[in-house]
C-alpha atoms as a PDB file:
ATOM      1  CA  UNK A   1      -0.486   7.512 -78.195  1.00  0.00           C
ATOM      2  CA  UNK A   2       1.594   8.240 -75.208  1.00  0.00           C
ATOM      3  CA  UNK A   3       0.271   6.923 -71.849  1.00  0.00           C
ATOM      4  CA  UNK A   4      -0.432   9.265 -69.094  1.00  0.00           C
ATOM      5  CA  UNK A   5       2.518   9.216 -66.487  1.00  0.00           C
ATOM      6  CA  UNK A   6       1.681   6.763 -63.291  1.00  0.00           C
ATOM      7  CA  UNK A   7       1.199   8.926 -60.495  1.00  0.00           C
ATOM      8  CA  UNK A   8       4.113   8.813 -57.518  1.00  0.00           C
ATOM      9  CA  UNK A   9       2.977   7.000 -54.588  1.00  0.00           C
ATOM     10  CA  UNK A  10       2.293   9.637 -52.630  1.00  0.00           C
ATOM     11  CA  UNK A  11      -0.282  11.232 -54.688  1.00  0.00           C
ATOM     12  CA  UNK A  12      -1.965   7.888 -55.706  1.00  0.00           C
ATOM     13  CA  UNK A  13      -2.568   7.365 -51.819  1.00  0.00           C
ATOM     14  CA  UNK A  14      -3.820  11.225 -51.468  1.00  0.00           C
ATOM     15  CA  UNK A  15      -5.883  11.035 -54.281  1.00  0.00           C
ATOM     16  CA  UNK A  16      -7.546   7.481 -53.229  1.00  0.00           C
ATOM     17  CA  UNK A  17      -7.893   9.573 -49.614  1.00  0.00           C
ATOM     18  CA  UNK A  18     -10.430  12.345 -51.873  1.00  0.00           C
ATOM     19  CA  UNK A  19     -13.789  12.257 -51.747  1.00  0.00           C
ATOM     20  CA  UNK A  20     -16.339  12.843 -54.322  1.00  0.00           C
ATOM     21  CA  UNK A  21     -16.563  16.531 -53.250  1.00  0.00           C
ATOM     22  CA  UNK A  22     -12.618  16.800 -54.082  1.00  0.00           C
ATOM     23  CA  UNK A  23     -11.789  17.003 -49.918  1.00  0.00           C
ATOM     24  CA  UNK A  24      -9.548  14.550 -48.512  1.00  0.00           C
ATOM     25  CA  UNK A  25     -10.610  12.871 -45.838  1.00  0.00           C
ATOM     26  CA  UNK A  26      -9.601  13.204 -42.821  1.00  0.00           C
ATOM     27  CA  UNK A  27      -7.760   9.837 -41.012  1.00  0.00           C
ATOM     28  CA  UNK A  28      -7.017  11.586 -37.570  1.00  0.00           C
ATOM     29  CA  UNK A  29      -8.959  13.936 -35.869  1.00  0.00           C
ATOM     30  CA  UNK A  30      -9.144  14.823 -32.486  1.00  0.00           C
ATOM     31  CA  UNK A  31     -13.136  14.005 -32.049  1.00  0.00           C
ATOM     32  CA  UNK A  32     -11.794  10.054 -32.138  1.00  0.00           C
ATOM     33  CA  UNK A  33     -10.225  10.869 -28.731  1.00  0.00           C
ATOM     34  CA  UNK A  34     -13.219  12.161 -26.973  1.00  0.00           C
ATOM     35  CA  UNK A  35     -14.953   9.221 -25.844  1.00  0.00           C
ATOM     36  CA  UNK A  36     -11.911   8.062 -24.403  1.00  0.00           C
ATOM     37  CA  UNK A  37     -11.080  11.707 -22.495  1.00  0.00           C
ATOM     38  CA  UNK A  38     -14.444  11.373 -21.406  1.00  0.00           C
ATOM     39  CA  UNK A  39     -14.069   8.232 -19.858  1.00  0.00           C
ATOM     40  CA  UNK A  40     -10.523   8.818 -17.867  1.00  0.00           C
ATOM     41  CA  UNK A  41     -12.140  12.176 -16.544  1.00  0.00           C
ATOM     42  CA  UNK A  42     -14.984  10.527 -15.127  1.00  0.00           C
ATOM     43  CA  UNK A  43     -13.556   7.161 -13.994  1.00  0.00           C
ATOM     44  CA  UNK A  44      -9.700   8.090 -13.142  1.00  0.00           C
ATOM     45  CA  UNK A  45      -9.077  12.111 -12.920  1.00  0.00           C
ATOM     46  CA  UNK A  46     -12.294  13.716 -11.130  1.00  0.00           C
ATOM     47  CA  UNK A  47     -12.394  10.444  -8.752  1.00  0.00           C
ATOM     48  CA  UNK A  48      -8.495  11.383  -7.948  1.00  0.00           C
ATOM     49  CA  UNK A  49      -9.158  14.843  -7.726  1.00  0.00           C
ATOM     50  CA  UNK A  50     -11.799  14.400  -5.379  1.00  0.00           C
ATOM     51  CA  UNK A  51     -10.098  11.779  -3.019  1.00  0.00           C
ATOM     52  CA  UNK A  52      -7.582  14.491  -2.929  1.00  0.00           C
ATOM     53  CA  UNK A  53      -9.885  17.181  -1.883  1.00  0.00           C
ATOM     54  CA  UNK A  54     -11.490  14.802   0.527  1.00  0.00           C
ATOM     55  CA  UNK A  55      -7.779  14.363   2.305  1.00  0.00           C
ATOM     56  CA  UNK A  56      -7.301  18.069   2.467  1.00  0.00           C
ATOM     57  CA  UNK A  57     -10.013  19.248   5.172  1.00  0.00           C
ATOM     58  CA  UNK A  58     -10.150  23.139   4.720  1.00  0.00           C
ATOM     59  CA  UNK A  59      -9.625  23.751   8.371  1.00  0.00           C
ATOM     60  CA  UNK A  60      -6.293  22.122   8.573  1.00  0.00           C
ATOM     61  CA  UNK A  61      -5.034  20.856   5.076  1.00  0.00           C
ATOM     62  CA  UNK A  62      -2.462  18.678   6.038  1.00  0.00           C
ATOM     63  CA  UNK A  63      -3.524  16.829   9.143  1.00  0.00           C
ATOM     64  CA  UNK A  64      -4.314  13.692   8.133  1.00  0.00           C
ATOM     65  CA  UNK A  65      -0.676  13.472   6.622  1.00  0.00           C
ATOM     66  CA  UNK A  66       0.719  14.905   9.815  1.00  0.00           C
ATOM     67  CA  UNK A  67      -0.924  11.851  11.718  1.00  0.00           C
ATOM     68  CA  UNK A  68       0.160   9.274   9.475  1.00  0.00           C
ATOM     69  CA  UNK A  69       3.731  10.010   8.741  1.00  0.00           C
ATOM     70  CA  UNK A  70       4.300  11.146  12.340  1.00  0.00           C
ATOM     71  CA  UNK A  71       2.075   9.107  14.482  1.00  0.00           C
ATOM     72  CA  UNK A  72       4.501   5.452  15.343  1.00  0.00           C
ATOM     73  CA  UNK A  73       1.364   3.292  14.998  1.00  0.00           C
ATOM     74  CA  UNK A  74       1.084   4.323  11.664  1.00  0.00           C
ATOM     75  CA  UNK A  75       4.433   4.455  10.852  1.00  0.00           C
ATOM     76  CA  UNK A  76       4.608   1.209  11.205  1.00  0.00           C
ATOM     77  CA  UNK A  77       1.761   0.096   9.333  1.00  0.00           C
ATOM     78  CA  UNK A  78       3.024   2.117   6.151  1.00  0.00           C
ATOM     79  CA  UNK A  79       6.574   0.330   7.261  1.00  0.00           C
ATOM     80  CA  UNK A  80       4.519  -3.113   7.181  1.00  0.00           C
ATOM     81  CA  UNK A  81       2.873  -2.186   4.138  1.00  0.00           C
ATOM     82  CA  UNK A  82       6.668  -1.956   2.371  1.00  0.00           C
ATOM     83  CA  UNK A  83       7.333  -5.164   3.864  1.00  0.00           C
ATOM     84  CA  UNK A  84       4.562  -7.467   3.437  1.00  0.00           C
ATOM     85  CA  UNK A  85       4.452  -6.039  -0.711  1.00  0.00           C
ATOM     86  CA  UNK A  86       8.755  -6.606  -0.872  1.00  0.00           C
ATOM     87  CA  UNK A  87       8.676  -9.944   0.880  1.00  0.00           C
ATOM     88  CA  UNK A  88       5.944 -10.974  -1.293  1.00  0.00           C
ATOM     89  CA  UNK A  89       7.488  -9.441  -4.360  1.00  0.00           C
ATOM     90  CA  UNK A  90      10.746 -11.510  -3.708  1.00  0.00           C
ATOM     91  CA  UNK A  91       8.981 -14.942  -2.802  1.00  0.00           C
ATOM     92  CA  UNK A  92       6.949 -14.183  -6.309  1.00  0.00           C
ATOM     93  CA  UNK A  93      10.740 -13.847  -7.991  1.00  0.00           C
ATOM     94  CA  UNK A  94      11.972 -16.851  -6.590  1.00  0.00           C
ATOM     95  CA  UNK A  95       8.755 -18.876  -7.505  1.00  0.00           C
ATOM     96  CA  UNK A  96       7.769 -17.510 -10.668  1.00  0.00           C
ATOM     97  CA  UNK A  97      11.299 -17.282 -12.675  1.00  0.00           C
ATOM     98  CA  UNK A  98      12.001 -20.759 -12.684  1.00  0.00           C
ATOM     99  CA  UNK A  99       8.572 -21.176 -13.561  1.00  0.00           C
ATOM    100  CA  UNK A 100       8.829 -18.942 -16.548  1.00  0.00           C
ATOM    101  CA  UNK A 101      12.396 -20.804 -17.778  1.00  0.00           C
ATOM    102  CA  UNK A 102      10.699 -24.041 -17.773  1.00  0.00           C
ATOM    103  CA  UNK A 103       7.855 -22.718 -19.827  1.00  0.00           C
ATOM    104  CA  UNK A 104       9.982 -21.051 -22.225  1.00  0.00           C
ATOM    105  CA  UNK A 105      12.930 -23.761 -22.733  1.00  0.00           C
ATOM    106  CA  UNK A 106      11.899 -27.334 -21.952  1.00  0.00           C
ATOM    107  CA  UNK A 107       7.929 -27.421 -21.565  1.00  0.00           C
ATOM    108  CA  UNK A 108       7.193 -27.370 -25.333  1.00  0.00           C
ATOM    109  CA  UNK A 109       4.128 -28.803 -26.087  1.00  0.00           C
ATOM    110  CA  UNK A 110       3.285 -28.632 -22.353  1.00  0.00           C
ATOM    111  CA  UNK A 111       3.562 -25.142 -22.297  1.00  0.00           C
ATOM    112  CA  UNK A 112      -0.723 -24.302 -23.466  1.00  0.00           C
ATOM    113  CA  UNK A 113      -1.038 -26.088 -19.953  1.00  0.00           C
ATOM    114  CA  UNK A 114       1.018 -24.524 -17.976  1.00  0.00           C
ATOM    115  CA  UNK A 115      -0.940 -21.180 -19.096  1.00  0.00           C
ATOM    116  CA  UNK A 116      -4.099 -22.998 -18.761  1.00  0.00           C
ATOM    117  CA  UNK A 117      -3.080 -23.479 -15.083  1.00  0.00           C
ATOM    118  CA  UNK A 118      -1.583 -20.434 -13.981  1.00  0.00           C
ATOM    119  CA  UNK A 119      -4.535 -18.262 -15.731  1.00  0.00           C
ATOM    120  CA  UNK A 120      -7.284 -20.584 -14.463  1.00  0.00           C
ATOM    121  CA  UNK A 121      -7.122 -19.457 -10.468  1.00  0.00           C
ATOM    122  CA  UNK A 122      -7.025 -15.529 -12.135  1.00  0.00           C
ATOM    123  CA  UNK A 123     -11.068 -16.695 -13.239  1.00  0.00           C
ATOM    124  CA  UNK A 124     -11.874 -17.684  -9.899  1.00  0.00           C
ATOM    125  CA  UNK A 125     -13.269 -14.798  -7.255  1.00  0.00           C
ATOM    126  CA  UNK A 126     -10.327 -13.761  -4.820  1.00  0.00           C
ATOM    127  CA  UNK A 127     -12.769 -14.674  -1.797  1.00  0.00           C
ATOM    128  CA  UNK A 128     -13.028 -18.094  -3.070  1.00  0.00           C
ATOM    129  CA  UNK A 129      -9.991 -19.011  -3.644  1.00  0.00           C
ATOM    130  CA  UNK A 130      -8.809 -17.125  -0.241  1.00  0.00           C
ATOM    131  CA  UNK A 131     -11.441 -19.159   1.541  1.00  0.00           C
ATOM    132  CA  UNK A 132      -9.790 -22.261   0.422  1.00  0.00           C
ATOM    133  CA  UNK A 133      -6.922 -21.773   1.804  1.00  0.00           C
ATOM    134  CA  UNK A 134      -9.112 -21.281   4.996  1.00  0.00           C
ATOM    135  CA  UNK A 135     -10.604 -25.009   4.737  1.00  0.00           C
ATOM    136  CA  UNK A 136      -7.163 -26.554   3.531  1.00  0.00           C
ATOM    137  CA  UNK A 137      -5.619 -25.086   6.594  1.00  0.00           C
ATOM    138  CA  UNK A 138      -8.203 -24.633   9.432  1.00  0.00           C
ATOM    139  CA  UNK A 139      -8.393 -26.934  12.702  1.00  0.00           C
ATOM    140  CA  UNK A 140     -10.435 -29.001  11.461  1.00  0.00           C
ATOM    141  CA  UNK A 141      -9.312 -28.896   7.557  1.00  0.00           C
ATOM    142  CA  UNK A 142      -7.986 -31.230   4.694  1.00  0.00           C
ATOM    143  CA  UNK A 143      -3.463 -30.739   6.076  1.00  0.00           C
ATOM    144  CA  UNK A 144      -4.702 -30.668  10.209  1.00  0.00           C
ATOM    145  CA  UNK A 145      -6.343 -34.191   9.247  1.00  0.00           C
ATOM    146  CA  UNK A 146      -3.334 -35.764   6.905  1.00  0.00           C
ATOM    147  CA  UNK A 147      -1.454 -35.072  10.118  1.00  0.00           C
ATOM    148  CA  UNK A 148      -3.669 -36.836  12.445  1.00  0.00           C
ATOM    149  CA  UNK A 149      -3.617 -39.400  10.621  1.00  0.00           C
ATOM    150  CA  UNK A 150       0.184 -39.669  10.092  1.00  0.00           C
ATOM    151  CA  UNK A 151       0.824 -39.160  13.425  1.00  0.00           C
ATOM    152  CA  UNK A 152       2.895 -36.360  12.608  1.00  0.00           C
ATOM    153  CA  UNK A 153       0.570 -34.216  15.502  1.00  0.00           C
ATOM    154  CA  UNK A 154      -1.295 -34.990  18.459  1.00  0.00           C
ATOM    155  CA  UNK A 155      -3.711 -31.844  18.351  1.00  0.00           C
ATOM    156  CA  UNK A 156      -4.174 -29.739  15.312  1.00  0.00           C
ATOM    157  CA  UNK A 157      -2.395 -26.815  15.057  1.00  0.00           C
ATOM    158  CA  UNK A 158      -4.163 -23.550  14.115  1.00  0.00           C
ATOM    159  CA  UNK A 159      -2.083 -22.636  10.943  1.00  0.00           C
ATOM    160  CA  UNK A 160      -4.679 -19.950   9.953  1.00  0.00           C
ATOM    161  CA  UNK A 161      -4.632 -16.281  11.095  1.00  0.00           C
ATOM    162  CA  UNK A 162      -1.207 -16.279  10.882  1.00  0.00           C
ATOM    163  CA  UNK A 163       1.412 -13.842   9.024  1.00  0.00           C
ATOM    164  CA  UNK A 164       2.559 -16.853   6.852  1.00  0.00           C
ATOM    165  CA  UNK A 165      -1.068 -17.376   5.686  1.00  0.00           C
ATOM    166  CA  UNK A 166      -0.920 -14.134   4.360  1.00  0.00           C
ATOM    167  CA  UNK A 167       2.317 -14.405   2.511  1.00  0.00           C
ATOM    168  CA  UNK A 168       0.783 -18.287   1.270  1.00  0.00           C
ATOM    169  CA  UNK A 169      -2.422 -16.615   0.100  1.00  0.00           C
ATOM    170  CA  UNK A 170      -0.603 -13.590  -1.647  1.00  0.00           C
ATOM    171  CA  UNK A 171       1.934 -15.563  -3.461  1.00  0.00           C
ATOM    172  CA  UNK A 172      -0.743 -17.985  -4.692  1.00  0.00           C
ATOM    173  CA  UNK A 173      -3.121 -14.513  -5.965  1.00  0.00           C
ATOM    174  CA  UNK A 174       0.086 -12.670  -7.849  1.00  0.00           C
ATOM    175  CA  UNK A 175       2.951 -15.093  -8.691  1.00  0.00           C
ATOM    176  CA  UNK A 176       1.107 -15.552 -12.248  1.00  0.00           C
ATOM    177  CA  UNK A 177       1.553 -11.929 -12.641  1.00  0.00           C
ATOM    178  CA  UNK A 178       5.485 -12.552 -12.232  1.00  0.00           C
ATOM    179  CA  UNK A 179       5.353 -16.012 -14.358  1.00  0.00           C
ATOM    180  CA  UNK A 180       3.861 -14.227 -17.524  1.00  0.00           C
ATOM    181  CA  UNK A 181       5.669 -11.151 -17.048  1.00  0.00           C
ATOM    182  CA  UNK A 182       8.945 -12.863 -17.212  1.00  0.00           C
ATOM    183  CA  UNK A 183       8.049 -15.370 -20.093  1.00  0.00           C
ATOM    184  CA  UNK A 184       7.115 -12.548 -22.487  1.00  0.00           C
ATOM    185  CA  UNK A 185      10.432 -11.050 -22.573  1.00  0.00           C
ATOM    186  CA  UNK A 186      12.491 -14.576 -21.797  1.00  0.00           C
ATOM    187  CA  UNK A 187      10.365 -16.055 -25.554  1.00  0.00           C
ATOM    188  CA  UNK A 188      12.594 -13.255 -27.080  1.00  0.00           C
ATOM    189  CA  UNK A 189      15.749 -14.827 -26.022  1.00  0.00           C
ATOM    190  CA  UNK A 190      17.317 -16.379 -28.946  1.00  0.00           C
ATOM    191  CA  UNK A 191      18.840 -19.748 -27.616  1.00  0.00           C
ATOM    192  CA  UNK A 192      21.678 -19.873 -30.136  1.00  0.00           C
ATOM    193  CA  UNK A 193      22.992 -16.696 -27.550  1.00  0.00           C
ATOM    194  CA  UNK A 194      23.264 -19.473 -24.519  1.00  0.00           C
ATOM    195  CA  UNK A 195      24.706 -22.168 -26.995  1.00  0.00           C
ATOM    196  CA  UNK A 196      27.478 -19.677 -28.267  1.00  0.00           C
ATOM    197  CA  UNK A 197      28.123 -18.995 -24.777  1.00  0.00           C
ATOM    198  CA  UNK A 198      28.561 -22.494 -23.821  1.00  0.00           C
ATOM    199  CA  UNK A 199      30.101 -23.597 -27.482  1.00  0.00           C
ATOM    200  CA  UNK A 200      33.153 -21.004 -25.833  1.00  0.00           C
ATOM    201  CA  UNK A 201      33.695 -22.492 -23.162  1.00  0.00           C
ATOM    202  CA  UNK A 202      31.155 -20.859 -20.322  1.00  0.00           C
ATOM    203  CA  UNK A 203      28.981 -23.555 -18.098  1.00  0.00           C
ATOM    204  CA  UNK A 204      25.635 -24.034 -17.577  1.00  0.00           C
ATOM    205  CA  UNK A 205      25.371 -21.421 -14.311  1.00  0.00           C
ATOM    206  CA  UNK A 206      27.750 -19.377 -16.162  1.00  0.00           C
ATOM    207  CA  UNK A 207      25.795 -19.073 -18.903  1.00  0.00           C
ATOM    208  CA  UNK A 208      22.636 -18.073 -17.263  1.00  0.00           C
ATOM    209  CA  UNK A 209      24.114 -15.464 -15.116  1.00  0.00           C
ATOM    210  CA  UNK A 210      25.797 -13.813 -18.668  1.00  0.00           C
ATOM    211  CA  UNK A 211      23.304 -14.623 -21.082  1.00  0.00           C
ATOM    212  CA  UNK A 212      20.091 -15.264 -20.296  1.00  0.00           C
ATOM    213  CA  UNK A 213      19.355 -13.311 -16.612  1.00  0.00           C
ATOM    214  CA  UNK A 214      20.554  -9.761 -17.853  1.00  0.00           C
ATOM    215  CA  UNK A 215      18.822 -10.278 -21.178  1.00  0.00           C
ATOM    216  CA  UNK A 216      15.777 -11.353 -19.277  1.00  0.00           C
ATOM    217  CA  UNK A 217      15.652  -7.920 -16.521  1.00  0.00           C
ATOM    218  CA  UNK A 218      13.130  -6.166 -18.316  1.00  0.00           C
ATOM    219  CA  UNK A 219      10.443  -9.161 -17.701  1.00  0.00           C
ATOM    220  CA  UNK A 220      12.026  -9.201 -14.205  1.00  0.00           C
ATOM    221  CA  UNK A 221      11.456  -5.661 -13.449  1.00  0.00           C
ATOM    222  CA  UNK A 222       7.774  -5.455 -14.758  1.00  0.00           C
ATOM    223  CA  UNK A 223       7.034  -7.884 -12.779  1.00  0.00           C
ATOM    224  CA  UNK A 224       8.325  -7.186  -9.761  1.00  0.00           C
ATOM    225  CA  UNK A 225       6.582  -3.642  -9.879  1.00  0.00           C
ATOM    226  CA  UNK A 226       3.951  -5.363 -10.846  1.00  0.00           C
ATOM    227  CA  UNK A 227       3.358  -7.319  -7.922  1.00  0.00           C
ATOM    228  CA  UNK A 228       4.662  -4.704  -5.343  1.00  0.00           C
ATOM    229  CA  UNK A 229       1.589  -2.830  -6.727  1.00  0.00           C
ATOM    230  CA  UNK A 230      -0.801  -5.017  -6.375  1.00  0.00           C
ATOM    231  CA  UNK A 231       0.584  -6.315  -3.041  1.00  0.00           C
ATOM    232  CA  UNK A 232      -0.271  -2.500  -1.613  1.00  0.00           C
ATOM    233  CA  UNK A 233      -3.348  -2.933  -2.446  1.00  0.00           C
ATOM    234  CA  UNK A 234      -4.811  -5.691  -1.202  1.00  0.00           C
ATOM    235  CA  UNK A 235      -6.703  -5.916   1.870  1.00  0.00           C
ATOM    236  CA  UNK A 236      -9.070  -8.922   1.350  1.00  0.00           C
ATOM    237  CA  UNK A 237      -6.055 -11.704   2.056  1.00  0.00           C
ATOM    238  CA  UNK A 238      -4.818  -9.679   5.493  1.00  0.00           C
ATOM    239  CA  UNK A 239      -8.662  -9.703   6.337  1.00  0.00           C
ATOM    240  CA  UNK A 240      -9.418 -13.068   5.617  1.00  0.00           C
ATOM    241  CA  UNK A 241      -6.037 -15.391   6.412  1.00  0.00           C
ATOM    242  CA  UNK A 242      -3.916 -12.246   8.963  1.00  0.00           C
ATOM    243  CA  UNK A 243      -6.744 -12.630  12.063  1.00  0.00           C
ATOM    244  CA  UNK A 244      -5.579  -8.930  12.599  1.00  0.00           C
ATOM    245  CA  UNK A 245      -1.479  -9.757  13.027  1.00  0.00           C
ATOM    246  CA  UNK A 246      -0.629  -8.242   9.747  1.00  0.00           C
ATOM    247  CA  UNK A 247      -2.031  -4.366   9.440  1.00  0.00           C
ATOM    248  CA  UNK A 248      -1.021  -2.820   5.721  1.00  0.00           C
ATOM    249  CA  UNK A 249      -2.747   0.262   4.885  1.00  0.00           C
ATOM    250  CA  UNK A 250      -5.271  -1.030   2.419  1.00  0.00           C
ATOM    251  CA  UNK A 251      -6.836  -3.056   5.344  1.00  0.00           C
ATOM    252  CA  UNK A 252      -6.880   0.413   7.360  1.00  0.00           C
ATOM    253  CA  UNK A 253      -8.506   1.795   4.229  1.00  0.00           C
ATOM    254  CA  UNK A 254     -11.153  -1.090   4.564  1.00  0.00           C
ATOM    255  CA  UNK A 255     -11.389  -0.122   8.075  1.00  0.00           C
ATOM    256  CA  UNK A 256     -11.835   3.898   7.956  1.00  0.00           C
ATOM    257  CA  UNK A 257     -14.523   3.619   5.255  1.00  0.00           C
ATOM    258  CA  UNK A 258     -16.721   0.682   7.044  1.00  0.00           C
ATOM    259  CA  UNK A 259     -16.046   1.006  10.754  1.00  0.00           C
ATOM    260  CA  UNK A 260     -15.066   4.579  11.849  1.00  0.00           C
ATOM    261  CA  UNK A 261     -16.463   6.223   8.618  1.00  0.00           C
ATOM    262  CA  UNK A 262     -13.409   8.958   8.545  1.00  0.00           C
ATOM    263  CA  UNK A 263     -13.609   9.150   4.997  1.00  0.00           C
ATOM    264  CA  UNK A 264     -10.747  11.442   4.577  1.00  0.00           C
ATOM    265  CA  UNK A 265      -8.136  10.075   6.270  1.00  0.00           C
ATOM    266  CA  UNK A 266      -8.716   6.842   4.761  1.00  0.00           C
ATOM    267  CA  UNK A 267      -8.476   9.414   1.489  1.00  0.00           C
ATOM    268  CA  UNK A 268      -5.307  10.287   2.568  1.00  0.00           C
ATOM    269  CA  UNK A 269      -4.083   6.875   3.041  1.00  0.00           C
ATOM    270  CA  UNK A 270      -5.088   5.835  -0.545  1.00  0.00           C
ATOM    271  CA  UNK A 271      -3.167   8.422  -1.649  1.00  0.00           C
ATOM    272  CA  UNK A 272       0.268   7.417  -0.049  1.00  0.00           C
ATOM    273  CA  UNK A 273      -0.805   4.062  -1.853  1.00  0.00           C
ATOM    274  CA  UNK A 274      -0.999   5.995  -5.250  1.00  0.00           C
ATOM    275  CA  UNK A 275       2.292   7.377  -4.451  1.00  0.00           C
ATOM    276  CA  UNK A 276       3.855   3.880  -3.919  1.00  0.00           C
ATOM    277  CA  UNK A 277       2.470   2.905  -7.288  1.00  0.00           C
ATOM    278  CA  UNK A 278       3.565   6.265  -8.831  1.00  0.00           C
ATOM    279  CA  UNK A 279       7.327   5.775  -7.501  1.00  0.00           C
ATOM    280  CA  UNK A 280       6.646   1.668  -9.104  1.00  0.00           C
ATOM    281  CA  UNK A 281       6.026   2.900 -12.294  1.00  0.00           C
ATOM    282  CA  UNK A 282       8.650   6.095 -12.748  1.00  0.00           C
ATOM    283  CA  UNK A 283      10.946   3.564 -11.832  1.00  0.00           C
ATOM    284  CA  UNK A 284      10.355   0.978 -14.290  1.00  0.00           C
ATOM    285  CA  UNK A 285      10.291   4.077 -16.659  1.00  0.00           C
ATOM    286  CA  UNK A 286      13.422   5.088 -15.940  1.00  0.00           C
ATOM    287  CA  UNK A 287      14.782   1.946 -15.963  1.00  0.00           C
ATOM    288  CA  UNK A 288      13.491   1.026 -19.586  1.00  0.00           C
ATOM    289  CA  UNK A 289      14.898   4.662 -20.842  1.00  0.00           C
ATOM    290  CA  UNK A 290      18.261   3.592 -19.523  1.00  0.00           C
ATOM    291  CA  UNK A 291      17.773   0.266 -21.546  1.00  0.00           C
ATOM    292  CA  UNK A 292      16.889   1.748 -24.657  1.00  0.00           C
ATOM    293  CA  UNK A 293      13.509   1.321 -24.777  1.00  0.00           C
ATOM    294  CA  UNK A 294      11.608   4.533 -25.867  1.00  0.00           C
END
């Protein structure tokens, strides 16, 4: 007696996708999407749309933009703004890559510590660990005494409240960011493409600049975006370590909503912030597109 003929793939997986009733089921359907479309239009889009309503009094729509891109004092602080998040940015580069090629090449078994470490501080409240750097570095704190007692001083030196507080504290909050950013896509590195390189004849430097830095731009470019974006908007660090020298528009922000209650022009202003992260992220879009990367 013949055997019935196996059914092709495609037909065994249909027919295990019927139902009793004969109707397949259905793996997709747009009602699986609704809790989440619920969620980004009540937490992300009708917030937005409002703060842009908010910055767009009816009487004259565009004056709050008029004041900040026009007014010098402003100007500047959007100008400081680019600043403070680029310098930080840069010193997070120069910190965090070496950081990341130690991790991925020569820590080994060291390397679950090394996360350990630069996660750890993420766990810990921003105020806290901002406030540390407040009793490490005030007159009477932990450095100001070393010093005393080194001789190195004769009075202590009021190292808080300054611009390079702020840089110290926002390095310490976002070079992680850069340091895990960078190791994801340097672990994908083979190493037998830096020992080639050398096995012909290229050095150590040589090698690095060839091999492994382009190969490792991706990691360098997330990050960097990364921590430009969150650089804009922090406010907590230039209220807590600038003392008022350092004025970025997220501190204004802080400032319009608590002290002068002008709710839309501090609207207006987190909305040029948006942009900045807007322009961060076509960027790195563009920049993956042109890599490849779909």
């Amino acid at each position: 007696m013949s055997q019935p003929a196996a059914l092709p793939i495609a037909e065994a997986g249909e027919a295990t996708l019927r139902s009793r009733s004969g109707r397949p089921f259905q793996i997709s359907s747009g009602l699986w999407a609704l809790p989440a479309l619920i969620f980004l239009m009540a937490f992300f889009i009708i917030p937005l749309a409002a703060n842009i309503a908010r910055s767009l009094p009816a009487e004259d729509m565009f004056r709050f933009y008029a004041v900040l891109f026009t007014d010098p004092y402003y100007l500047g602080v959007v100008w400081q703004t680019v600043k403070v998040s680029a310098i930080t940015t840069v010193a997070c580069l120069l910190i965090g890559y070496p950081v990341s090629y130690f991790m991925v090449r020569f820590a080994g078994r060291w390397n679950s510590l090394i996360v350990f470490l630069l996660i750890a501080p993420l766990l810990t409240s921003i105020i806290m660990r901002t406030f540390g750097w407040t009793v490490l570095f005030a007159r009477k704190g932990l450095v100001n005494t070393m010093l005393l007692g080194a001789d190195l001083i004769e009075k202590p030196e009021n190292m808080v409240n300054t611009e390079m507080m702020v840089y110290v504290g926002l390095i310490h909050v976002l070079v992680p960011f850069m340091v895990l950013s960078i190791t994801s896509v340097l672990q994908g590195v083979n190493p037998s493409l830096e020992e080639s390189a050398q096995i012909l004849g290229a050095s150590k430097l040589r090698t690095f600049l060839t091999v492994t830095f382009p190969l490792s731009i991706d990691g360098i470019a997330t990050g960097c975006i990364l921590v430009f974006v969150l650089t804009n908007g922090s406010f907590l660090t230039m209220l807590l370590l600038g003392g008022g020298k350092v004025t970025t528009l997220s501190l204004l922000i802080y400032q319009q909503f608590t002290l002068t209650q002008n709710i839309g022009f501090a609207a207006a202003m987190g909305n040029v912030l948006l942009l900045f992260a807007l322009i961060g992220m076509t960027i790195q879009l563009r920049f993956l597109r042109r890599k490849g990367v779909k």
